[in-house]
Protein backbone atom coordinates (compact mmCIF):
# COMPACT_ATOMS: atom_id res chain seq x y z
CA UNK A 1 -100.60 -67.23 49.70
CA UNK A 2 -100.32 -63.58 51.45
CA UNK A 3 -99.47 -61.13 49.32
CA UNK A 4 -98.26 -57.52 50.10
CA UNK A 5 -100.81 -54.41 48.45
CA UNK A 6 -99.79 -51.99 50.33
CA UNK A 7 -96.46 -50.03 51.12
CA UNK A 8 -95.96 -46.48 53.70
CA UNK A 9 -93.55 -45.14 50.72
CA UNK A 10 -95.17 -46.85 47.66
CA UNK A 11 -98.44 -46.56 48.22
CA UNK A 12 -101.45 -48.91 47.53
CA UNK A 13 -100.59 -51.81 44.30
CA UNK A 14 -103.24 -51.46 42.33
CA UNK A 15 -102.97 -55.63 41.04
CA UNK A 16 -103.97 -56.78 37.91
CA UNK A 17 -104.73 -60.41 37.11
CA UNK A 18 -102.89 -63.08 37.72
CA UNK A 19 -99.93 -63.45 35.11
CA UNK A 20 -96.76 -66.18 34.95
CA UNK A 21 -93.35 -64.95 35.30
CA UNK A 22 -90.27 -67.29 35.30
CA UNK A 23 -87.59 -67.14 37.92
CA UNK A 24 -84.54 -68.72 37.64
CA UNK A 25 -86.32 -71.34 35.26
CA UNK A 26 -89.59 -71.94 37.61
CA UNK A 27 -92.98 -71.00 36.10
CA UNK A 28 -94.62 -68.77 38.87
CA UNK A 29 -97.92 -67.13 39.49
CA UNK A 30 -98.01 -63.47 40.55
CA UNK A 31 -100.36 -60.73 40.22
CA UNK A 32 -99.61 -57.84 37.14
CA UNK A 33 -98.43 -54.37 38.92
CA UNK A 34 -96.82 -55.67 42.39
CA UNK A 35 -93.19 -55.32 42.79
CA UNK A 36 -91.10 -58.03 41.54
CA UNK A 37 -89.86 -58.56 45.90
CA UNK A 38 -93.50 -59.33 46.48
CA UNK A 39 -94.32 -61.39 44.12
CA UNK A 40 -90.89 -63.82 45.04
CA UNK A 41 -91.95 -63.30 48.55
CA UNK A 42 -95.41 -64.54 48.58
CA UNK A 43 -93.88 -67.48 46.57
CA UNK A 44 -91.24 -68.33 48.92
CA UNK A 45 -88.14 -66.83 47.73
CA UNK A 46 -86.38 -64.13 49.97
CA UNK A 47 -82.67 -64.51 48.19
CA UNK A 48 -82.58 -61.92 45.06
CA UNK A 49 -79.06 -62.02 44.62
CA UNK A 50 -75.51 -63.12 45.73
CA UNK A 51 -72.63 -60.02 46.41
CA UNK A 52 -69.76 -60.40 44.19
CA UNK A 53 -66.70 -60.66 46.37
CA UNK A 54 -67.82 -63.04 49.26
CA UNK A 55 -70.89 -64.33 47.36
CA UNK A 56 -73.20 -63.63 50.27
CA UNK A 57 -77.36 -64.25 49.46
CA UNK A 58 -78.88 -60.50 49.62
CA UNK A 59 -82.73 -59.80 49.59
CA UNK A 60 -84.98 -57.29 50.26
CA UNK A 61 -83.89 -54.59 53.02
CA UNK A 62 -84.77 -51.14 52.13
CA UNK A 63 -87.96 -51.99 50.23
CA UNK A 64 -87.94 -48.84 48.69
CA UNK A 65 -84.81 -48.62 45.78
CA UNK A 66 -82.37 -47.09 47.98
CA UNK A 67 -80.45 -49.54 48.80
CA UNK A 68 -79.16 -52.15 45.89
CA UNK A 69 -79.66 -55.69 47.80
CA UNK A 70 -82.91 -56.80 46.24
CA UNK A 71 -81.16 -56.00 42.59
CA UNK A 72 -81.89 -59.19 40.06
CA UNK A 73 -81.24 -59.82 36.33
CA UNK A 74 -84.62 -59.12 34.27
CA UNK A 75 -85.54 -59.94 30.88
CA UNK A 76 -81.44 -59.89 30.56
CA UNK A 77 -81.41 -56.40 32.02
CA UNK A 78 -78.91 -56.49 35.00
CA UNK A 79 -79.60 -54.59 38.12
CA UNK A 80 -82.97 -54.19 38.29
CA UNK A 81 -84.70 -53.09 41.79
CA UNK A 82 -86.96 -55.28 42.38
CA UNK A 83 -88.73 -53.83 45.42
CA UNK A 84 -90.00 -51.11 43.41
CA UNK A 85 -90.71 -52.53 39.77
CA UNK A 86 -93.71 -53.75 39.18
CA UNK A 87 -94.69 -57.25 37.53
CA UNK A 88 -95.37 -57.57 33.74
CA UNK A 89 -96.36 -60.61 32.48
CA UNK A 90 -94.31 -63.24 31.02
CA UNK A 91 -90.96 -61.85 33.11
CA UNK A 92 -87.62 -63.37 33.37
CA UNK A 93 -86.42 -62.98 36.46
CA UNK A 94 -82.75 -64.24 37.27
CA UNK A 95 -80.94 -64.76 40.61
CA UNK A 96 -78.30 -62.03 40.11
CA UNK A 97 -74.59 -63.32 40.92
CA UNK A 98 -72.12 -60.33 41.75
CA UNK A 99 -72.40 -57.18 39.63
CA UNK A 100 -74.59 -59.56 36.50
CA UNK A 101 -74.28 -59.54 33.24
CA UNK A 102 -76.41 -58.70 30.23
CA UNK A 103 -78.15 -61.22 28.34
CA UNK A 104 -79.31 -61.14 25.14
């Protein structure tokens, strides 16, 4: 599995070990301290979320929190960037639909 460690904005991800996260009820490896978009990329997933009016699949463009198309529902927090935050163990990471909603 390739993983992205290093970024021309973000600099160099320091990774720590190897940690689970759930997305969108899958149990997934990733490393601690990568962004949240490389950790779904190096597993296979490029769609973060869907756009609210024509429910279009979004991911990462920007890769650097401009933009709002990689944004994804996270431990029930709506909008989160996840090209620029970095992996915690034990995540829950949602597919965001449209503008999400908080979870609690």
């Amino acid at each position: 599995m390739t993983r992205i460690t290093q970024h021309p904005i973000l600099g160099t991800f320091h990774l720590g070990p190897e940690v689970t996260i759930t997305v969108d009820g899958r149990s997934l490896p990733a490393r601690e301290g990568e962004p949240i978009a490389a950790a779904l990329l190096a597993n296979g997933i490029s769609v973060f979320r869907f756009t609210e009016k024509a429910g279009e699949p979004r991911g990462l463009f920007c890769g650097i929190g401009i933009c709002t198309d990689c944004k994804m529902t996270v431990n029930g927090v709506p909008n989160v960037r996840a090209c620029v935050t970095p992996i915690k163990a034990e995540m829950v990471i949602q597919t965001q639909r449209g503008v999400g909603k908080w979870h609690e």
